[in-house]
Protein backbone atom coordinates (compact mmCIF):
# COMPACT_ATOMS: atom_id res chain seq x y z
CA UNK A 1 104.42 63.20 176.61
CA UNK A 2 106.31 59.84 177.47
CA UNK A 3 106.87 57.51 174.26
CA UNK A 4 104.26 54.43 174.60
CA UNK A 5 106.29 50.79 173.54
CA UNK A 6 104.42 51.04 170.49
CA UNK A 7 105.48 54.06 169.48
CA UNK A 8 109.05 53.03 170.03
CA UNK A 9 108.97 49.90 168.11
CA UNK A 10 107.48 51.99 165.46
CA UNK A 11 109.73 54.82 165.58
CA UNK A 12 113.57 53.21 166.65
CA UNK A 13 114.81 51.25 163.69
CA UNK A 14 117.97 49.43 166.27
CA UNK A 15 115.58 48.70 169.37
CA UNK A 16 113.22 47.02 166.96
CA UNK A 17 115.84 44.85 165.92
CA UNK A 18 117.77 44.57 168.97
CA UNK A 19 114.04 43.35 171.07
CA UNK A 20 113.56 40.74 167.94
CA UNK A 21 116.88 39.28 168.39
CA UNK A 22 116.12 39.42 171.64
CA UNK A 23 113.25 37.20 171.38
CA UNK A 24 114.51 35.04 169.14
CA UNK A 25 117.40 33.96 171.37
CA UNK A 26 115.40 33.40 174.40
CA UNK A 27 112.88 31.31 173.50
CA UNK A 28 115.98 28.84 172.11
CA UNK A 29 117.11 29.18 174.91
CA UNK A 30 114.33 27.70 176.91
CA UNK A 31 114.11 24.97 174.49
CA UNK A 32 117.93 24.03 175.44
CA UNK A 33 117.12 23.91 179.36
CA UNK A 34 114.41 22.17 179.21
CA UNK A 35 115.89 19.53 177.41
CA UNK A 36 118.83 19.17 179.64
CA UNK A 37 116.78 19.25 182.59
CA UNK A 38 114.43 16.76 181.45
CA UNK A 39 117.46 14.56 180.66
CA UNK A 40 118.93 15.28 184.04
CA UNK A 41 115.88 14.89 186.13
CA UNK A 42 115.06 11.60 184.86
CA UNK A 43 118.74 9.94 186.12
CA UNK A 44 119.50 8.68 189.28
CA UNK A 45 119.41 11.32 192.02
CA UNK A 46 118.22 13.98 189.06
CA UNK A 47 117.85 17.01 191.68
CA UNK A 48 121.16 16.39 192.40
CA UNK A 49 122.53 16.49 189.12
CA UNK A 50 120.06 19.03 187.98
CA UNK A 51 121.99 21.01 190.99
CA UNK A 52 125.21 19.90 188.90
CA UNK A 53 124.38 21.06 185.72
CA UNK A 54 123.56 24.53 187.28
CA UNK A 55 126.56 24.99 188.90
CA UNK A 56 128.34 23.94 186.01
CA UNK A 57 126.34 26.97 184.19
CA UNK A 58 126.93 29.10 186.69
CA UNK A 59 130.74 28.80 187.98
CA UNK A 60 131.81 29.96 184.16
CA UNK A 61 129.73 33.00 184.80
CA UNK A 62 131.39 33.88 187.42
CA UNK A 63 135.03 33.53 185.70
CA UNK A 64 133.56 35.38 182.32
CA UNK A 65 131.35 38.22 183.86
CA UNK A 66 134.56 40.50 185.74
CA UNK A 67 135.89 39.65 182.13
CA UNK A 68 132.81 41.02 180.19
CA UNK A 69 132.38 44.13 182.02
CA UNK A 70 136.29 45.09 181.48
CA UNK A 71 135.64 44.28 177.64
CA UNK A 72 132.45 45.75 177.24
CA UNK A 73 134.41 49.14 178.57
CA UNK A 74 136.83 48.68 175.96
CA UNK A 75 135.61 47.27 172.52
CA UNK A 76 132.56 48.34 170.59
CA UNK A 77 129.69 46.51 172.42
CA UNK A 78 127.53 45.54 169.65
CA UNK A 79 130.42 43.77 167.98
CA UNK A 80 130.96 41.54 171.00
CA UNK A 81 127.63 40.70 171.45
CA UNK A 82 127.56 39.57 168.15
CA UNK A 83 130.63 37.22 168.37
CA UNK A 84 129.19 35.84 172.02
CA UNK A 85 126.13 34.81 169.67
CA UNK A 86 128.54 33.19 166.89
CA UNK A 87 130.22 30.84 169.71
CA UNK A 88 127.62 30.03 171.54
CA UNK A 89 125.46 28.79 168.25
CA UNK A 90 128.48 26.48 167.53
CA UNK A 91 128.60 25.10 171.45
CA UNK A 92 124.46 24.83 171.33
CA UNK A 93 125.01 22.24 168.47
CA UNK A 94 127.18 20.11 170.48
CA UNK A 95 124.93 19.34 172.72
CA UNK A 96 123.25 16.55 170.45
CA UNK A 97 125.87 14.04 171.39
CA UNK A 98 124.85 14.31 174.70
CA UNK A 99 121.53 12.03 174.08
CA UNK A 100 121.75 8.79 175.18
CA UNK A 101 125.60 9.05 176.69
CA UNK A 102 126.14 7.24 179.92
CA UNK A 103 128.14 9.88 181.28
CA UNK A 104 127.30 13.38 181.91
CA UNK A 105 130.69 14.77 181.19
CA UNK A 106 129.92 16.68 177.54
CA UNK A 107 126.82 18.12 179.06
CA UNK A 108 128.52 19.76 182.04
CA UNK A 109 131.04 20.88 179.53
CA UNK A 110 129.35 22.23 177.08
CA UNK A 111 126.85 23.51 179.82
CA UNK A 112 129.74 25.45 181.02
CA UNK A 113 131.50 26.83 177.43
CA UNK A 114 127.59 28.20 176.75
CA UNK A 115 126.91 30.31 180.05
CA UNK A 116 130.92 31.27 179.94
CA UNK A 117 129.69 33.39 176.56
CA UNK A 118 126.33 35.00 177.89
CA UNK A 119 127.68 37.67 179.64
CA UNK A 120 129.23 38.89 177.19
CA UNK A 121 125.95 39.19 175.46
CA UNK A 122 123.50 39.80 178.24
CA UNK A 123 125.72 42.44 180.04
CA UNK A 124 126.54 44.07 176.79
CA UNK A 125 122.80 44.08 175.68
CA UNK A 126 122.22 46.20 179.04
CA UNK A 127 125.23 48.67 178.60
CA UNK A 128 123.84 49.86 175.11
CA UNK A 129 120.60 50.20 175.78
CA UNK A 130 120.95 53.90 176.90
CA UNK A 131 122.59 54.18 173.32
CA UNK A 132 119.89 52.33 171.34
CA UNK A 133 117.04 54.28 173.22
CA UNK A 134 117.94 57.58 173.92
CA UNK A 135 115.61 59.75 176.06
CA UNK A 136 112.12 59.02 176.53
CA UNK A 137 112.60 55.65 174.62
CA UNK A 138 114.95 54.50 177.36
CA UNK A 139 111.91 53.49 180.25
CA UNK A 140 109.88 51.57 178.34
CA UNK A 141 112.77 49.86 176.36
CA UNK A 142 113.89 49.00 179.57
CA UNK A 143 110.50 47.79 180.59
CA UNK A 144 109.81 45.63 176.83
CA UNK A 145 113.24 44.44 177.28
CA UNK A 146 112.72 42.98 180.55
CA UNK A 147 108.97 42.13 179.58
CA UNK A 148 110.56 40.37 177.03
CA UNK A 149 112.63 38.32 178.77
CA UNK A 150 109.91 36.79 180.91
CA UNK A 151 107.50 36.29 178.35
CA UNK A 152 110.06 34.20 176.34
CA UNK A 153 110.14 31.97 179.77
CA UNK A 154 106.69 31.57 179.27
CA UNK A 155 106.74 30.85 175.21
CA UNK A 156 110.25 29.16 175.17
CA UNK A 157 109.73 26.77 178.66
CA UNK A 158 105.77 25.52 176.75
CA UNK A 159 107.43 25.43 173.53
CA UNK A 160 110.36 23.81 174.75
CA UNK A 161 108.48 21.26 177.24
CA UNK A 162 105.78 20.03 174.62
CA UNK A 163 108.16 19.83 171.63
CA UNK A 164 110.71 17.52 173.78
CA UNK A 165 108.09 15.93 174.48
CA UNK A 166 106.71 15.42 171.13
CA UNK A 167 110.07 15.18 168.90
CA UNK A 168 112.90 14.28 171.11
CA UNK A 169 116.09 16.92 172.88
CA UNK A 170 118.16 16.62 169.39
CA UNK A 171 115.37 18.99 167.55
CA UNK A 172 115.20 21.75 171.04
CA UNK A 173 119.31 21.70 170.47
CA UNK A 174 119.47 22.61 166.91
CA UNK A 175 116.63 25.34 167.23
CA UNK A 176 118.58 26.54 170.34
CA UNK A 177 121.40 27.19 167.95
CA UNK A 178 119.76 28.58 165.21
CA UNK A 179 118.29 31.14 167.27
CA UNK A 180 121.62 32.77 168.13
CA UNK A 181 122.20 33.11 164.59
CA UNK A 182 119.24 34.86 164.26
CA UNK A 183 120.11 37.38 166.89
CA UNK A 184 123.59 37.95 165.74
CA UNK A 185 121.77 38.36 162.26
CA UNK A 186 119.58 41.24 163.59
CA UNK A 187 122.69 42.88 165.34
CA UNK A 188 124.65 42.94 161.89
CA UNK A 189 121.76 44.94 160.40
CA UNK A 190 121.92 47.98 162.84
CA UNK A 191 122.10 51.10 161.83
CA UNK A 192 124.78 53.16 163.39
CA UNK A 193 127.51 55.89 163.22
CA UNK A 194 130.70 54.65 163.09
CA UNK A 195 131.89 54.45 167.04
CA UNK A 196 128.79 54.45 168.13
CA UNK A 197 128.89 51.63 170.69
CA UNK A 198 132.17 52.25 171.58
CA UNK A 199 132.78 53.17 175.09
CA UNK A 200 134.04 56.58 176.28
CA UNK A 201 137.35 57.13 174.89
CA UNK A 202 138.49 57.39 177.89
CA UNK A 203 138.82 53.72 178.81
CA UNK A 204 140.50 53.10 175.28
CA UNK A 205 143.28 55.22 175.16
CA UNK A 206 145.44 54.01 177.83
CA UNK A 207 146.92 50.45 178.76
CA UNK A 208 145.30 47.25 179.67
CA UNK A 209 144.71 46.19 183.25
CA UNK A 210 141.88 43.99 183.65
CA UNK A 211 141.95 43.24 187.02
CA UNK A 212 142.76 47.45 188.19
CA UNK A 213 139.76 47.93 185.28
CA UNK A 214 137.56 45.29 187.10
CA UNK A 215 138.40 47.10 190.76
CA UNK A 216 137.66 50.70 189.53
CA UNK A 217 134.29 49.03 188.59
CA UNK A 218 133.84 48.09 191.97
CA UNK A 219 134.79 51.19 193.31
CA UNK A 220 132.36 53.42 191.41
CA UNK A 221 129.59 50.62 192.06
CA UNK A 222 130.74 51.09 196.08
CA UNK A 223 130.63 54.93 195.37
CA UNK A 224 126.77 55.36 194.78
CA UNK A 225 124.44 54.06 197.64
CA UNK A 226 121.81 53.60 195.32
CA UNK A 227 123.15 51.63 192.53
CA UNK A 228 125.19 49.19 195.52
CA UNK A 229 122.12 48.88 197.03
CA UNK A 230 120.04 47.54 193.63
CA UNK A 231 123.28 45.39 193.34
CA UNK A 232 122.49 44.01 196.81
CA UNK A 233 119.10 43.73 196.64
CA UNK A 234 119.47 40.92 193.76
CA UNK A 235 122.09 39.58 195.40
CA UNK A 236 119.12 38.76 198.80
CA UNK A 237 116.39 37.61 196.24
CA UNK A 238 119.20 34.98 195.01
CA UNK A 239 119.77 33.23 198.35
CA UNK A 240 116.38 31.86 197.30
CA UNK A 241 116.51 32.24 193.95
CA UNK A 242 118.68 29.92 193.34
CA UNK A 243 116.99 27.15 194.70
CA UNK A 244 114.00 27.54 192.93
CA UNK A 245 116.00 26.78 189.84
CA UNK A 246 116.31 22.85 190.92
CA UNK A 247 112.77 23.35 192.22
CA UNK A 248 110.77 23.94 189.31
CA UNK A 249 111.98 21.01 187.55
CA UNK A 250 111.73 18.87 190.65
CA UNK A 251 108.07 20.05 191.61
CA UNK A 252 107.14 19.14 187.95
CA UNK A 253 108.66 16.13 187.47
CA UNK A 254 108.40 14.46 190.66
CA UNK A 255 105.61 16.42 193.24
CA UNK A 256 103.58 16.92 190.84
CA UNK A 257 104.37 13.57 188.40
CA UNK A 258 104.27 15.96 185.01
CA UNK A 259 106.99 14.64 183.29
CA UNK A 260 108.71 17.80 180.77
CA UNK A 261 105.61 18.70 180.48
CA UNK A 262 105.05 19.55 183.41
CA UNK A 263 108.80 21.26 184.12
CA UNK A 264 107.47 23.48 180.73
CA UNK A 265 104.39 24.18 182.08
CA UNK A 266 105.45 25.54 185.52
CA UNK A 267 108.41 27.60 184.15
CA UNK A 268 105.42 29.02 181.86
CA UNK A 269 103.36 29.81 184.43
CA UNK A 270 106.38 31.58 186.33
CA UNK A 271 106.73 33.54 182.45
CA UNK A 272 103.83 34.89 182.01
CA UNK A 273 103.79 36.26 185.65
CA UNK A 274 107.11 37.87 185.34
CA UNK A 275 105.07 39.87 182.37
CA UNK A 276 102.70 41.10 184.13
CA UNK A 277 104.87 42.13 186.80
CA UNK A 278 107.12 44.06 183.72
CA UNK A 279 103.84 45.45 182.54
CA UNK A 280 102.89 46.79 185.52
CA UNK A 281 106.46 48.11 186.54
CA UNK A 282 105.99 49.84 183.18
CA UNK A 283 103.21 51.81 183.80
CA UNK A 284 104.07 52.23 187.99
CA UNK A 285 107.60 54.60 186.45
CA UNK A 286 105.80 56.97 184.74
CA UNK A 287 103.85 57.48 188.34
CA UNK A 288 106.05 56.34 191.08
CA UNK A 289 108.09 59.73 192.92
CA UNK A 290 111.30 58.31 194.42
CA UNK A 291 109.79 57.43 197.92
CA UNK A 292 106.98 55.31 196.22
CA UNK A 293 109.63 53.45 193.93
CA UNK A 294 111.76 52.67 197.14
CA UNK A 295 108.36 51.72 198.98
CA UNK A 296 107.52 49.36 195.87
CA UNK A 297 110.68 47.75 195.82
CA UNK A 298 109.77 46.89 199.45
CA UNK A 299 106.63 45.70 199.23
CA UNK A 300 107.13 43.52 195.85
CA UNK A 301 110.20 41.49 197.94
CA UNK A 302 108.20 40.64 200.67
CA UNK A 303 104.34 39.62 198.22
CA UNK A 304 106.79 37.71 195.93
CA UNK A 305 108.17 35.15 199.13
CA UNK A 306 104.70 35.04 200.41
CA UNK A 307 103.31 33.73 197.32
CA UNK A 308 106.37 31.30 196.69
CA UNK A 309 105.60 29.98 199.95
CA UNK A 310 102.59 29.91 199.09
CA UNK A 311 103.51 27.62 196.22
CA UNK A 312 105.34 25.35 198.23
CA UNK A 313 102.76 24.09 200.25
CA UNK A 314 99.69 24.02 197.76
CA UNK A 315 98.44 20.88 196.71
CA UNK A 316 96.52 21.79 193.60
CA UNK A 317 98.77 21.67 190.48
CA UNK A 318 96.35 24.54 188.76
CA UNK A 319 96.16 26.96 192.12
CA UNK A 320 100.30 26.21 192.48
CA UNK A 321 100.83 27.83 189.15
CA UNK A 322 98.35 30.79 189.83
CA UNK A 323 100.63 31.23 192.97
CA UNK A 324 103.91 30.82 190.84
CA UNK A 325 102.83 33.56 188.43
CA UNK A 326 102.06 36.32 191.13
CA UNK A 327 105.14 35.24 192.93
CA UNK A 328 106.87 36.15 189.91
CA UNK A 329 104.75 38.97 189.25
CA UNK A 330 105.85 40.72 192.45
CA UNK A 331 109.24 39.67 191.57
CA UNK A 332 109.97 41.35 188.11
CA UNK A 333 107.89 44.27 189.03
CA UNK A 334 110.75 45.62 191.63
CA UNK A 335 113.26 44.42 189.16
CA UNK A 336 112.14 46.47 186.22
CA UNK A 337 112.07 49.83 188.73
CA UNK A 338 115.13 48.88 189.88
CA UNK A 339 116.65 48.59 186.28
CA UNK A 340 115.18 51.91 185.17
CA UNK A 341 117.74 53.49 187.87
CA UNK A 342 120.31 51.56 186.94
CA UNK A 343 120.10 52.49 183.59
CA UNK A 344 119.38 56.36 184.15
CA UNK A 345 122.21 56.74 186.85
CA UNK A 346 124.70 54.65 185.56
CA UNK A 347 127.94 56.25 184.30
CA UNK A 348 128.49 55.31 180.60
CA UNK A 349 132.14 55.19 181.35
CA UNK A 350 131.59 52.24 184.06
CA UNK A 351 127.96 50.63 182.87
CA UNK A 352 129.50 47.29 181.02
CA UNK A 353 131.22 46.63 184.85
CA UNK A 354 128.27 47.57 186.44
CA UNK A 355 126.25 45.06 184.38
CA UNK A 356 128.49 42.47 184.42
CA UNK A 357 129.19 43.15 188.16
CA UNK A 358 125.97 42.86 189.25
CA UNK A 359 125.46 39.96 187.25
CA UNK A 360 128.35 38.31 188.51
CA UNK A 361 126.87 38.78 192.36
CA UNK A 362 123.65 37.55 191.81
CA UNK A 363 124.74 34.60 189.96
CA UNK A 364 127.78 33.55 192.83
CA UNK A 365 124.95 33.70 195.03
CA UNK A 366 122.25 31.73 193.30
CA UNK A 367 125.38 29.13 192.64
CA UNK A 368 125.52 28.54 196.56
CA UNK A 369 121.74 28.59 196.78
CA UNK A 370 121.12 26.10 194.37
CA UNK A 371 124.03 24.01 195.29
CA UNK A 372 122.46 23.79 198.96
CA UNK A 373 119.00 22.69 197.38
CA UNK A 374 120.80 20.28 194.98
CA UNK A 375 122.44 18.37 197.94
CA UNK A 376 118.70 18.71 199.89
CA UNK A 377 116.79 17.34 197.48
CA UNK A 378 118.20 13.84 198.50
CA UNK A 379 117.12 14.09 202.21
CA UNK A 380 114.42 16.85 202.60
CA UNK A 381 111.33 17.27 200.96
CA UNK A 382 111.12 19.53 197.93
CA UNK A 383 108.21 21.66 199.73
CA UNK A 384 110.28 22.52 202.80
CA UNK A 385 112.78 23.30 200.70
CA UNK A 386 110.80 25.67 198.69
CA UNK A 387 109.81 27.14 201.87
CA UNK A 388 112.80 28.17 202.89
CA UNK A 389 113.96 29.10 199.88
CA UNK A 390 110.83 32.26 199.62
CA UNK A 391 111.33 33.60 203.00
CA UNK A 392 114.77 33.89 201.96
CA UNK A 393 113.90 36.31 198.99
CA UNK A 394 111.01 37.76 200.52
CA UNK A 395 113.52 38.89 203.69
CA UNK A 396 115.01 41.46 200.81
CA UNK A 397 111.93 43.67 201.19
CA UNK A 398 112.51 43.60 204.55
CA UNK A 399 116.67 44.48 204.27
CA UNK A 400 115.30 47.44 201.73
CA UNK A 401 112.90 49.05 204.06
CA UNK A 402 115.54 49.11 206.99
CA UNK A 403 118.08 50.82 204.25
CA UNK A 404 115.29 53.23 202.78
CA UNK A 405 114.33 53.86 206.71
CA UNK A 406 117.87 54.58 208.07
CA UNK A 407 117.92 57.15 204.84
CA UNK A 408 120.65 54.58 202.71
CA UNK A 409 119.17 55.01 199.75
CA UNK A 410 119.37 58.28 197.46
CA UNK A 411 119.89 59.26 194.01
CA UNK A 412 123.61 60.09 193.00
CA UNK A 413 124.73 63.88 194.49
CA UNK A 414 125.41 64.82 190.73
CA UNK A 415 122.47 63.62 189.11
CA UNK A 416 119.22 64.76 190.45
């Protein structure tokens, strides 16, 4: 009988801990963004520099995550995640001396040490969840953990909006930090076998390559249709995804006149639909055969650009956000299915790289995507832009159902 998340959270001592550290780090986290892109957004040509501050998040990423997924292989995961909490709970601090400064220098800086540390964490986190949650805890820890992630959105970007709202950025920065400390706190208190979140032995006992370790990854990624094909997948959604980044604080501050507020409230919205898309991915794997999974991931791509478009053009602040949270709803739905395979198909040996690869993709992407709507922002109208940026995702479900058709996508030869 498959294990309900209740049941797991009851029963699994390390997932308990591992999904309350989880939660605690995310919602700081939202507090820190919407803090610097309330402080952005208000300068001179803010959608620009909101575009800047992104980038500068998201070019470390793509230097650190080849790095994480060769380390993750290597070291004992859980340890690593712990010290990627540790740094980035010093660098979250240092972003108080960025209030009132005249230049932006510090915060691209320490916008870039921060999101050069994630993947260490985030890709880890992923690689040892088949470890934490072994059999028939392993769906719907995938499913809470994802959940989990989008409901902080929805918590964190509220919590986050109203309190800089009410209190000022320097009190969102020092709960920011203070929330990795808490998850590297509930990562200490595992309980574990020595070696157990050590890789295979066999990527320990023999010299270090990075870069030959980084291309087998991509070779074994290359070697399985399937998991390539997930890879791609986020890789379409981010040609739009990435815009939407600028666009939610734009559309709150300026279409809509919200103020924070406002850039909280939509990235709430956007939260809580991304849970109800996990919930329902949840309960979808425990009925989907492989044909209906591949026809959901299909169908979700092409509902969630509909309903961003759909977004884009509405008038009414309260119907925009119903539209934003079934956009995202669609969204995290096909990403929780996909994860599931990713998770259950993934060689042990190679999952760190395959994390951190596919990480590193989506996010190179996104980096062009919201560089494009950065520099648009000054000329075009933020609705156009929005437009284009949903048929761009929503054109994956289309990509998907030409692969599934042209019989692309299967599970692994060796694992039925």
């Amino acid at each position: 009988m498959p294990v309900t998340i209740p049941q797991l959270l009851k029963s699994n001592h390390n997932y308990r801990l591992l999904w309350g550290g989880q939660m605690i780090s995310e919602v700081g986290d939202h507090f820190n963004n919407i803090a610097v892109f309330a402080m952005a957004i208000r300068q001179e040509h803010g959608g620009f520099l909101v575009g800047g501050v992104l980038i500068a998040r998201a070019i470390p990423m793509l230097v650190a995550g080849p790095m994480a997924g060769v380390i993750l292989d290597r070291l004992d995961r859980r340890k690593v995640m712990i010290a990627s909490d540790l740094i980035r709970a010093i660098v979250a601090l240092g972003f108080i001396f960025c209030v009132n400064q005249s230049s932006n220098t510090l915060l691209f800086v320490l916008s870039a040490l921060l999101m050069f540390a994630s993947p260490f964490f985030t890709s880890g986190r992923n690689a040892i969840l088949p470890s934490v949650a072994k059999g028939e805890d392993l769906q719907p820890a995938n499913a809470l953990t994802q959940t989990t992630a989008w409901a902080t959105t929805g918590i964190g970007a509220f919590l986050g909006g109203t309190s800089v709202a009410a209190f000022g950025y320097e009190w969102a920065f020092v709960l920011n930090s203070v929330s990795f400390l808490g998850s590297a706190a509930c990562l200490y208190f595992f309980r574990s076998q020595p070696g157990e979140f050590v890789p295979p032995k066999s990527n320990i006992h023999r010299s270090f390559h990075p870069h030959r370790e980084f291309i087998e990854g991509l070779q074994y990624l290359k070697s399985e249709p399937l998991l390539l094909s997930i890879a791609l997948v986020g890789v379409g959604w981010a040609t739009g995804g990435g815009a939407a980044q600028i666009l939610f604080s734009v559309f709150g501050e300026k279409v809509f006149n919200r103020g924070p507020a406002g850039i909280g409230i939509i990235w709430s919205a956007a939260g809580f639909g991304l849970v109800l898309g996990g919930i329902l991915a949840n309960w979808l794997n425990k009925r989907l055969s492989f044909a209906g999974y591949k026809r959901t991931v299909s169908i979700a791509y092409l509902a969630h650009g509909a309903l961003y478009v759909a977004f884009a053009l509405e008038q009414n602040f309260a119907l925009a956000l119903v539209f934003i949270g079934l956009s995202r709803a669609a969204g995290s739905t096909s990403s929780v299915v996909n994860y599931s395979k990713v998770l259950q198909y993934a060689d042990d040996k190679f999952r760190g790289r395959v994390f951190a690869t596919m990480e590193t993709m989506t996010w190179t992407t996104m980096m062009l995507s919201l560089f494009a709507a950065g520099i648009a922002t000054e000329a075009i109208d933020p609705r156009t832009i929005a437009v284009v940026a949903g048929c761009l995702s929503g054109s994956t479900g289309l990509i998907w159902a030409w692969a599934n058709w042209a019989g692309k996508l299967h599970l692994p030869e060796s694992k039925p």
